[in-house]
PDB file of N, CA and C in Angstrom:
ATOM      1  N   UNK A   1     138.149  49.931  -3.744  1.00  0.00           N
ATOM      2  CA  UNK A   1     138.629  48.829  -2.986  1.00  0.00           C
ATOM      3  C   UNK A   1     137.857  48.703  -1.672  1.00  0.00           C
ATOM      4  N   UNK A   2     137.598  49.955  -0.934  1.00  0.00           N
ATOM      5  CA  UNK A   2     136.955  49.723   0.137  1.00  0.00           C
ATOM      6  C   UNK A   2     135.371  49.224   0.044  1.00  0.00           C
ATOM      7  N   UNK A   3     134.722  49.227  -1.218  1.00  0.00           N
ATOM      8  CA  UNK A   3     133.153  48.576  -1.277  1.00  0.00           C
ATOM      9  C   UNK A   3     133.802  47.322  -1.753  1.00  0.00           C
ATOM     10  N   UNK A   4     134.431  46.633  -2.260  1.00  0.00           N
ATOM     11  CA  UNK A   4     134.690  45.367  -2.457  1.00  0.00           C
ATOM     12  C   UNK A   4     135.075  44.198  -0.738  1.00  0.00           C
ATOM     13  N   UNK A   5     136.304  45.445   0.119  1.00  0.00           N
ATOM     14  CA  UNK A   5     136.037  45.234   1.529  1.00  0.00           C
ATOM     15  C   UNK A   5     134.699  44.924   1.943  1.00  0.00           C
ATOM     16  N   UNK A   6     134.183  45.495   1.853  1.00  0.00           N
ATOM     17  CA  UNK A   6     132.734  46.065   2.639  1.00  0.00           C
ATOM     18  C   UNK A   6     132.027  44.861   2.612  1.00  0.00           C
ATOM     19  N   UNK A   7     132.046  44.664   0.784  1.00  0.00           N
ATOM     20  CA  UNK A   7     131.372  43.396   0.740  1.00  0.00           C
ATOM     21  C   UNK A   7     131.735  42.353   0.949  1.00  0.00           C
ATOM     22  N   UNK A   8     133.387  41.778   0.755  1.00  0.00           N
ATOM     23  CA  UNK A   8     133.303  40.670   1.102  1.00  0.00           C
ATOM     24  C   UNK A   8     133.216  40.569   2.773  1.00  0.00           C
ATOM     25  N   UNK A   9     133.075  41.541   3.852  1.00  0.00           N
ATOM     26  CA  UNK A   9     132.972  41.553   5.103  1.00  0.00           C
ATOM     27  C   UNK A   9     131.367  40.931   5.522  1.00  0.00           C
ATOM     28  N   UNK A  10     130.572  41.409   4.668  1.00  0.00           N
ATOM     29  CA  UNK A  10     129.128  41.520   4.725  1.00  0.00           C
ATOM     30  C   UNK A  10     128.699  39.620   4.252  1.00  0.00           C
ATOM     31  N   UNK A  11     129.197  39.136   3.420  1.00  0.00           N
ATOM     32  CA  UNK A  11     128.789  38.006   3.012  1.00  0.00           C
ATOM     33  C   UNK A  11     130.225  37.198   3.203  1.00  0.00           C
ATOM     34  N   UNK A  12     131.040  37.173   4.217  1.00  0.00           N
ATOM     35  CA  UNK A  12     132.061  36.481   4.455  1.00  0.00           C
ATOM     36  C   UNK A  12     131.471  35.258   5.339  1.00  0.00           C
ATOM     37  N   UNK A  13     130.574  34.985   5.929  1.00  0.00           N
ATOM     38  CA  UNK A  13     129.876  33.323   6.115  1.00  0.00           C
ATOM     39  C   UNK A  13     129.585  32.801   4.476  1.00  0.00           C
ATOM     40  N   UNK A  14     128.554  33.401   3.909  1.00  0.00           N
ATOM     41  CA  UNK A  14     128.656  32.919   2.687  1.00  0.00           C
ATOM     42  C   UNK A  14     129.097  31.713   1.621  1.00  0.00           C
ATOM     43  N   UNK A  15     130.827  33.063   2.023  1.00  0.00           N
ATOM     44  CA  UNK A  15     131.647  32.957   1.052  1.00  0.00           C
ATOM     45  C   UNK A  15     132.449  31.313   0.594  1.00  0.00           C
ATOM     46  N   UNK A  16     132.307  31.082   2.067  1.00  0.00           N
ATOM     47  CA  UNK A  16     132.990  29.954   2.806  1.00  0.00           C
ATOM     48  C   UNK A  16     132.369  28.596   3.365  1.00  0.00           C
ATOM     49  N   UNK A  17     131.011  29.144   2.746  1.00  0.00           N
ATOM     50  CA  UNK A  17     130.198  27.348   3.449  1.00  0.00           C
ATOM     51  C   UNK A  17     130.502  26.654   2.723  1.00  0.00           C
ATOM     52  N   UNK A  18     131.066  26.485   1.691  1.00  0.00           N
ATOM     53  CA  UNK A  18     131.594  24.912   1.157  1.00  0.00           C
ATOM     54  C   UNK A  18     132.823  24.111   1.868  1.00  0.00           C
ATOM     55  N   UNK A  19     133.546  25.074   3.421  1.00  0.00           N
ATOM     56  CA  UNK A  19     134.468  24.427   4.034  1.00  0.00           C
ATOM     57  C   UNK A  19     133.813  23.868   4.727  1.00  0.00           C
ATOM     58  N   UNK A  20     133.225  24.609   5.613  1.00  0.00           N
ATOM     59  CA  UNK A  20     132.363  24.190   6.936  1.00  0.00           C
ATOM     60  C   UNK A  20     131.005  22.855   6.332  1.00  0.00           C
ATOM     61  N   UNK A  21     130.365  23.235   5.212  1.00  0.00           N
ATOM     62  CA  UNK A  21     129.386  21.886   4.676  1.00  0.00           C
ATOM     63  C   UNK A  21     130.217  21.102   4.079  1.00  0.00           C
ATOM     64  N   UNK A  22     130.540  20.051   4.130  1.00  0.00           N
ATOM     65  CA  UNK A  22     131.201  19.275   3.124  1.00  0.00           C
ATOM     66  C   UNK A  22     130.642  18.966   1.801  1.00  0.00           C
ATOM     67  N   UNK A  23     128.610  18.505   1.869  1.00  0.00           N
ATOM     68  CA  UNK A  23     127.674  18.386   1.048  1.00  0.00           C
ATOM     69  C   UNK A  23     127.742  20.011  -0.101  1.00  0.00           C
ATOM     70  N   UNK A  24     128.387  20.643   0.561  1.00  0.00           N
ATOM     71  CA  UNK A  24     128.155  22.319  -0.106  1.00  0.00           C
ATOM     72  C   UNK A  24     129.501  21.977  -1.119  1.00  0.00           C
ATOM     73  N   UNK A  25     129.037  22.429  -2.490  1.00  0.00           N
ATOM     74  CA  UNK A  25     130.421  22.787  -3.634  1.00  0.00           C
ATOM     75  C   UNK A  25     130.575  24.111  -3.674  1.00  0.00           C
ATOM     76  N   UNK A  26     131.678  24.368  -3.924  1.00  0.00           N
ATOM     77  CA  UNK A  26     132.360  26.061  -3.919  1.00  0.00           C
ATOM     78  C   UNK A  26     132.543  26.453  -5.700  1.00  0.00           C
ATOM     79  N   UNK A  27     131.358  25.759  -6.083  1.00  0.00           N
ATOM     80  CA  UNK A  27     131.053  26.710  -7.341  1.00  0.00           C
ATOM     81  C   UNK A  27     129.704  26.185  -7.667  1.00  0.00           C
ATOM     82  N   UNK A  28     128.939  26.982  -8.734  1.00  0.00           N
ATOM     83  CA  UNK A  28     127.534  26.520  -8.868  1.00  0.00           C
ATOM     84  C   UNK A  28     127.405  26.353 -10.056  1.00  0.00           C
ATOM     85  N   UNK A  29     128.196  25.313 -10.741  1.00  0.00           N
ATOM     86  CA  UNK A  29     128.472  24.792 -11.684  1.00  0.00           C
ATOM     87  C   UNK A  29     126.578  24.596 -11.908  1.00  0.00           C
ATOM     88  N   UNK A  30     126.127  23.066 -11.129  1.00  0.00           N
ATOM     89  CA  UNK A  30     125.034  22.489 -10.823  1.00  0.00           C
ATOM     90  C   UNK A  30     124.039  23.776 -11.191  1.00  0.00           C
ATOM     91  N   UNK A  31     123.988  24.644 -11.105  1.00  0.00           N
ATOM     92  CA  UNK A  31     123.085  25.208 -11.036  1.00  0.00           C
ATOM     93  C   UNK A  31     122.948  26.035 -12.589  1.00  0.00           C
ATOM     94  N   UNK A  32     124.352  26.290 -12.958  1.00  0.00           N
ATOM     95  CA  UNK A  32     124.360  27.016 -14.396  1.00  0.00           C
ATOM     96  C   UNK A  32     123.973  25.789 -15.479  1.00  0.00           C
ATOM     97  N   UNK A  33     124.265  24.633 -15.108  1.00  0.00           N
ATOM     98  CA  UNK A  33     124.021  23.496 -15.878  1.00  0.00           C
ATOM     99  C   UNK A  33     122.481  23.286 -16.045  1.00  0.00           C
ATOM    100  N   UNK A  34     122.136  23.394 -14.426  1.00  0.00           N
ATOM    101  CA  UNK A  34     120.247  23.090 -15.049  1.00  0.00           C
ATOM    102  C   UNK A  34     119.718  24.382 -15.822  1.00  0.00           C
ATOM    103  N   UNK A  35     120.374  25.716 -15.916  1.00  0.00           N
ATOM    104  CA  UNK A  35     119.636  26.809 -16.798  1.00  0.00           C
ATOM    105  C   UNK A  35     119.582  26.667 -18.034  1.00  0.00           C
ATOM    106  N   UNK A  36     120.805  25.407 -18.769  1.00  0.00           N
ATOM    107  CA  UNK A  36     121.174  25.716 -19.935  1.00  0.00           C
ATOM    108  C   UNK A  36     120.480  25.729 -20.813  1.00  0.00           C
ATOM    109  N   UNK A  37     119.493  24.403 -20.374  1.00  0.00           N
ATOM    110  CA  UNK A  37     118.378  23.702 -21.669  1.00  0.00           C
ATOM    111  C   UNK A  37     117.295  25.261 -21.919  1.00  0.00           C
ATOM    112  N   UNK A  38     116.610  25.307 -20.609  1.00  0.00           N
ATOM    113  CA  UNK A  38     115.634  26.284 -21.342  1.00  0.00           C
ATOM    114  C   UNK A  38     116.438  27.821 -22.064  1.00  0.00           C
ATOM    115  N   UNK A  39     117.905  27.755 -21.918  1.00  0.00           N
ATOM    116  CA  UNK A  39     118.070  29.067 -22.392  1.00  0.00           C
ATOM    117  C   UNK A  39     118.575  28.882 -23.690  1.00  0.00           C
ATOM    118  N   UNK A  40     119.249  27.453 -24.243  1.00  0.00           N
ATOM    119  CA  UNK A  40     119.179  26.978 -25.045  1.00  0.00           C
ATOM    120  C   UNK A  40     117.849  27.338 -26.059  1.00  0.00           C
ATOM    121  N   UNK A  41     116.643  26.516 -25.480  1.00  0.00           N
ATOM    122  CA  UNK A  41     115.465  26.272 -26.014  1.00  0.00           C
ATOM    123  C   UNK A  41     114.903  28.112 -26.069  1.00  0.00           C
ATOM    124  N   UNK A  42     115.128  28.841 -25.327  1.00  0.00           N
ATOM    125  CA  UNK A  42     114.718  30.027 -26.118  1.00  0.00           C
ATOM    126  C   UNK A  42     115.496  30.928 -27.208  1.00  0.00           C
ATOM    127  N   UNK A  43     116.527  30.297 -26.851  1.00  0.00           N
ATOM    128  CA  UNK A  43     117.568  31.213 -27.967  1.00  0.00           C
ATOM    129  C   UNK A  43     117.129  30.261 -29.394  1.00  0.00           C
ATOM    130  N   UNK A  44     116.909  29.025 -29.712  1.00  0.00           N
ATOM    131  CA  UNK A  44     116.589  28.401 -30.760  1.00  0.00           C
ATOM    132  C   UNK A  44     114.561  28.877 -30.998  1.00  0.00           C
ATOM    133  N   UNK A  45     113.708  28.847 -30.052  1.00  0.00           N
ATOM    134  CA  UNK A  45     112.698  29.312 -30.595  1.00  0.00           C
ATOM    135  C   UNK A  45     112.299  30.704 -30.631  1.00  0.00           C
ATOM    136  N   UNK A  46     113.615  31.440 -30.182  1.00  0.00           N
ATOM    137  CA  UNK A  46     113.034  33.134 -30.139  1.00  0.00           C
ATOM    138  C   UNK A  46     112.196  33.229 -28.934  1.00  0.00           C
ATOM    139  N   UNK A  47     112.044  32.520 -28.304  1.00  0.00           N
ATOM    140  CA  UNK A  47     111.496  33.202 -26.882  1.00  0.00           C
ATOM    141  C   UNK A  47     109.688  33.143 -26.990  1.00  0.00           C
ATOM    142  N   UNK A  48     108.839  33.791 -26.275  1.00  0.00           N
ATOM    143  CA  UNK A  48     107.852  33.666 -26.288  1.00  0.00           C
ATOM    144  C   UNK A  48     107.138  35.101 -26.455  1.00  0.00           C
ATOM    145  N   UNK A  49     106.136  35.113 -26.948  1.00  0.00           N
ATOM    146  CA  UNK A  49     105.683  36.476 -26.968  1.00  0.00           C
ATOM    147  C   UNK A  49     104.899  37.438 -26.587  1.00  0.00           C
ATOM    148  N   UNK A  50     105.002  36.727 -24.885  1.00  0.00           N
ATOM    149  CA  UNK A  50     103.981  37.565 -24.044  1.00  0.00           C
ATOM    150  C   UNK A  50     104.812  37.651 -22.680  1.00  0.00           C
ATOM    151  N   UNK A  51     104.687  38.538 -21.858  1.00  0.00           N
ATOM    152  CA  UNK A  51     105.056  37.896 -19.867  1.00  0.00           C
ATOM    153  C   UNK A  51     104.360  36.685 -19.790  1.00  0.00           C
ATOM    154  N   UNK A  52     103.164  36.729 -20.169  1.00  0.00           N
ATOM    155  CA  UNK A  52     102.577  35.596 -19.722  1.00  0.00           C
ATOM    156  C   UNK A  52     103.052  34.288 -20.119  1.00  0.00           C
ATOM    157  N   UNK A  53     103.658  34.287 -21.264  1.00  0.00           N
ATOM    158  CA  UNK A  53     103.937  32.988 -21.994  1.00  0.00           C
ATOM    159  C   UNK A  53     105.523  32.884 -21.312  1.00  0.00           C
ATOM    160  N   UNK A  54     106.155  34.154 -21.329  1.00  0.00           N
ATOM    161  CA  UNK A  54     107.329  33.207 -20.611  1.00  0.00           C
ATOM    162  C   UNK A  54     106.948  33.184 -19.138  1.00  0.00           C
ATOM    163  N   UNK A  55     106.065  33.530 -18.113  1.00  0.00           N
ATOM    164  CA  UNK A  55     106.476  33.293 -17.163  1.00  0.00           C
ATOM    165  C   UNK A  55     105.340  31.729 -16.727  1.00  0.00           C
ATOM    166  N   UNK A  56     104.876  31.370 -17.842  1.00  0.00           N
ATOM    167  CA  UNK A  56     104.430  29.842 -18.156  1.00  0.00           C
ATOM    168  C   UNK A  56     105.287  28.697 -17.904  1.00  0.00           C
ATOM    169  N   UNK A  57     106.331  29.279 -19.153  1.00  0.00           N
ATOM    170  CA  UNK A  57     107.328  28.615 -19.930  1.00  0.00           C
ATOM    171  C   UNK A  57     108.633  28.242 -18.540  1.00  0.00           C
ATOM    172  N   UNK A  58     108.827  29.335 -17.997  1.00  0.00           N
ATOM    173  CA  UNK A  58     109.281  29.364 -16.726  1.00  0.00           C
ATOM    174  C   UNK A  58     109.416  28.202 -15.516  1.00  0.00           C
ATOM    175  N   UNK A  59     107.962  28.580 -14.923  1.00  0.00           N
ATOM    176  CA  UNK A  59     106.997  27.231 -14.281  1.00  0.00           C
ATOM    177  C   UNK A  59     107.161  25.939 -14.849  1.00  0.00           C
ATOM    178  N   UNK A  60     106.994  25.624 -16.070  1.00  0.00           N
ATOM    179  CA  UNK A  60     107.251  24.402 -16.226  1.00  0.00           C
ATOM    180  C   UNK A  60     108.305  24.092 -16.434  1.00  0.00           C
ATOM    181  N   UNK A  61     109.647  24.548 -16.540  1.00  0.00           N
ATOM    182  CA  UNK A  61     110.617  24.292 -16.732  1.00  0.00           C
ATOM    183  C   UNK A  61     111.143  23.946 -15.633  1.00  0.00           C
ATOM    184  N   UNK A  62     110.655  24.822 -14.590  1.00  0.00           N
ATOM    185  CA  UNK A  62     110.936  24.152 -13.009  1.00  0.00           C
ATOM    186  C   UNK A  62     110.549  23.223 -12.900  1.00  0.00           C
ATOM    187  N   UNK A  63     109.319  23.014 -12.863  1.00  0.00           N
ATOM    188  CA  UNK A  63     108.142  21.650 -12.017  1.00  0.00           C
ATOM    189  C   UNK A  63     109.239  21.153 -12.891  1.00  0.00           C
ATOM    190  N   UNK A  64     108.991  20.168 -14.277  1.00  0.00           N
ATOM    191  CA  UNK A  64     110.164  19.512 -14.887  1.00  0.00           C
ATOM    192  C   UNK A  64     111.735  18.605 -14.392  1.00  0.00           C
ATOM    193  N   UNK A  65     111.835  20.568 -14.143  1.00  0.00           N
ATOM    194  CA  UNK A  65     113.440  20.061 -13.801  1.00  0.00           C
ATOM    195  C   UNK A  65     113.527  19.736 -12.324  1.00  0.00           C
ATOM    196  N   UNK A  66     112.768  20.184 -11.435  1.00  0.00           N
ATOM    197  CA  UNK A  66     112.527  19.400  -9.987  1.00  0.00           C
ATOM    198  C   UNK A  66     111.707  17.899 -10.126  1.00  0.00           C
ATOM    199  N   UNK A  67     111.195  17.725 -10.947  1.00  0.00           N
ATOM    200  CA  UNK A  67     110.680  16.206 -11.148  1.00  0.00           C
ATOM    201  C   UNK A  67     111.718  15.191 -11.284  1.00  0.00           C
ATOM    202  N   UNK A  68     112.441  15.628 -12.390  1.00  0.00           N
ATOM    203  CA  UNK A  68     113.556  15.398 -12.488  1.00  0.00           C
ATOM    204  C   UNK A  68     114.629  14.715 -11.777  1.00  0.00           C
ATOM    205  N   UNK A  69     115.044  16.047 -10.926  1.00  0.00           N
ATOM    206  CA  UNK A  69     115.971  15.675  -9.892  1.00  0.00           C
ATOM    207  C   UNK A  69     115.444  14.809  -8.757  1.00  0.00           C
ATOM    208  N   UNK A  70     114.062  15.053  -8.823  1.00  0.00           N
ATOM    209  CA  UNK A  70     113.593  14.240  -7.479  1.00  0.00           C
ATOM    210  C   UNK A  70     113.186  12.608  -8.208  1.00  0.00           C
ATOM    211  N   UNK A  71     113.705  12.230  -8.950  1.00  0.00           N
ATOM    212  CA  UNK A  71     113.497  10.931  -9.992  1.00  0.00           C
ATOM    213  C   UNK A  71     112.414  10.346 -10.614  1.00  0.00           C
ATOM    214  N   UNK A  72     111.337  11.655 -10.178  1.00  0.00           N
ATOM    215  CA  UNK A  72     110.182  11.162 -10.575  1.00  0.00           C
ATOM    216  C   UNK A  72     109.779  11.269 -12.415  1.00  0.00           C
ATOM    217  N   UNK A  73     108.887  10.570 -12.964  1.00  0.00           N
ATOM    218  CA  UNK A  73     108.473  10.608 -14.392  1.00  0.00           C
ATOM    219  C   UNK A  73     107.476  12.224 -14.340  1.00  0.00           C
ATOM    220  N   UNK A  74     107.707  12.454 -15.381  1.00  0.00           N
ATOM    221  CA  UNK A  74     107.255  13.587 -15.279  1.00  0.00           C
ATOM    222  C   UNK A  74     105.934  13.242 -16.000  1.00  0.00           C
ATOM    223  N   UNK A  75     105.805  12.571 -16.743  1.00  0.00           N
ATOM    224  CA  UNK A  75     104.540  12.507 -17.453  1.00  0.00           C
ATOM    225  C   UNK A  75     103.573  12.182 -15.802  1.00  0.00           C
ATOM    226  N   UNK A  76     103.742  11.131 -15.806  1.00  0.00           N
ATOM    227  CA  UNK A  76     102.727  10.529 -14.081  1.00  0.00           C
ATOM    228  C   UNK A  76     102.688  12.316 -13.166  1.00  0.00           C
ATOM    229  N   UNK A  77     104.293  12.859 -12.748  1.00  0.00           N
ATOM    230  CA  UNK A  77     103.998  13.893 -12.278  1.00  0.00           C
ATOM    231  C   UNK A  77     102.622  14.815 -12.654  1.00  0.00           C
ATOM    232  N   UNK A  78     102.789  15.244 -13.971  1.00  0.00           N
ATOM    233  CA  UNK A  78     102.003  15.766 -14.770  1.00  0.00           C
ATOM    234  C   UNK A  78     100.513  15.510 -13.894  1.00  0.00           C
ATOM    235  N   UNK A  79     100.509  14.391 -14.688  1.00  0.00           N
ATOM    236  CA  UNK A  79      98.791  13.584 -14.481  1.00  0.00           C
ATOM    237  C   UNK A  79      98.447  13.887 -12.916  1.00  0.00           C
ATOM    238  N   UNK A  80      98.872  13.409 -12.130  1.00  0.00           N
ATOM    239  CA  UNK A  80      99.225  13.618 -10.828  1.00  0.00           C
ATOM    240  C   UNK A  80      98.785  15.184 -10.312  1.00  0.00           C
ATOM    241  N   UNK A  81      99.422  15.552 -10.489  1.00  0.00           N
ATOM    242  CA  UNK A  81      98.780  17.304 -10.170  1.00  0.00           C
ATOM    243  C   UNK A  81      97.710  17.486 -11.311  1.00  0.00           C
ATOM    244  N   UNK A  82      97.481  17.347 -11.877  1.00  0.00           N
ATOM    245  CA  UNK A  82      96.104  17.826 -12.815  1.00  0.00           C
ATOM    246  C   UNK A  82      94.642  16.529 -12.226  1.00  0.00           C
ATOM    247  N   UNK A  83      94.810  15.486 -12.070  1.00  0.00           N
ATOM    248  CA  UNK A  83      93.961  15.023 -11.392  1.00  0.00           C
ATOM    249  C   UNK A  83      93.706  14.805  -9.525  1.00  0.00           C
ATOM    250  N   UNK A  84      94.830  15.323  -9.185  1.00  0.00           N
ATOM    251  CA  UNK A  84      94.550  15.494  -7.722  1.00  0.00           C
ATOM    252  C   UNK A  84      94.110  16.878  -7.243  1.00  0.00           C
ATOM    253  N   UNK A  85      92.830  16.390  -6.491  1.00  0.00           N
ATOM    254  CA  UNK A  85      92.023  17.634  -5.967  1.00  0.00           C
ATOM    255  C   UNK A  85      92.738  18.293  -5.456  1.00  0.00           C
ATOM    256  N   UNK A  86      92.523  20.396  -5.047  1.00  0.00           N
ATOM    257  CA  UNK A  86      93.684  20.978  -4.790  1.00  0.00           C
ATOM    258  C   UNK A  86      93.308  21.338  -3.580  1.00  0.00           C
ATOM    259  N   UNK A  87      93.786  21.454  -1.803  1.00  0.00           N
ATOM    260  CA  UNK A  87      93.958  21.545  -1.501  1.00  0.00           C
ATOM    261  C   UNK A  87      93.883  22.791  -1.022  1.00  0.00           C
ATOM    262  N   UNK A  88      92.746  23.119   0.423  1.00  0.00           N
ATOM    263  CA  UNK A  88      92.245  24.708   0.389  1.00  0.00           C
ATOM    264  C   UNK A  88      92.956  25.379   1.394  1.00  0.00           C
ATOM    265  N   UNK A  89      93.280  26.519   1.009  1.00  0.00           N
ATOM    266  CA  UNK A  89      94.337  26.530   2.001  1.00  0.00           C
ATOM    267  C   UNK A  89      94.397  27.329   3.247  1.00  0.00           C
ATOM    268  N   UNK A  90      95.163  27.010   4.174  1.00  0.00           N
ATOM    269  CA  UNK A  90      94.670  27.307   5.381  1.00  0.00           C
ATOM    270  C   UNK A  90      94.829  28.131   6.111  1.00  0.00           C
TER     271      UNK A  90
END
């Protein structure tokens, strides 16, 4: 009981920003919802068969799903980063 104390003492701002943000929800529904598809999509293709291939598979599932949310087409996205010069960095 006392490490359960401990912790909720330690992350007690946390716990509670969905009072203080109004924009903040007090569950992360939103967030288990965008995992579903790709975990879906690996449980139906068996997954991939390298690190490399899932941590591919990964990446694009983000870029995607942030295209997405940000309303953009993903195909144009796509094109878009593969034909825009990259940027050296500084």
């Amino acid at each position: 009981m006392s490490v359960l104390c401990q912790r909720v003492e330690r992350f007690l701002p946390e716990l509670f920003t969905f009072v203080a943000e109004p924009q903040a929800t007090a569950d992360n529904n939103a967030a288990e919802r965008s995992l579903r598809p790709p975990v879906v999509s690996r449980k139906i293709s068996g997954g991939t068969r390298s690190d490399q291939g899932s941590e591919t598979k990964s990446v694009l599932a983000s870029l995607f799903g942030t295209w997405r949310l940000q309303g953009r087409d993903p195909y144009h996205a796509v094109r878009q980063t593969l034909t825009q010069p990259m940027l050296a960095p500084v």
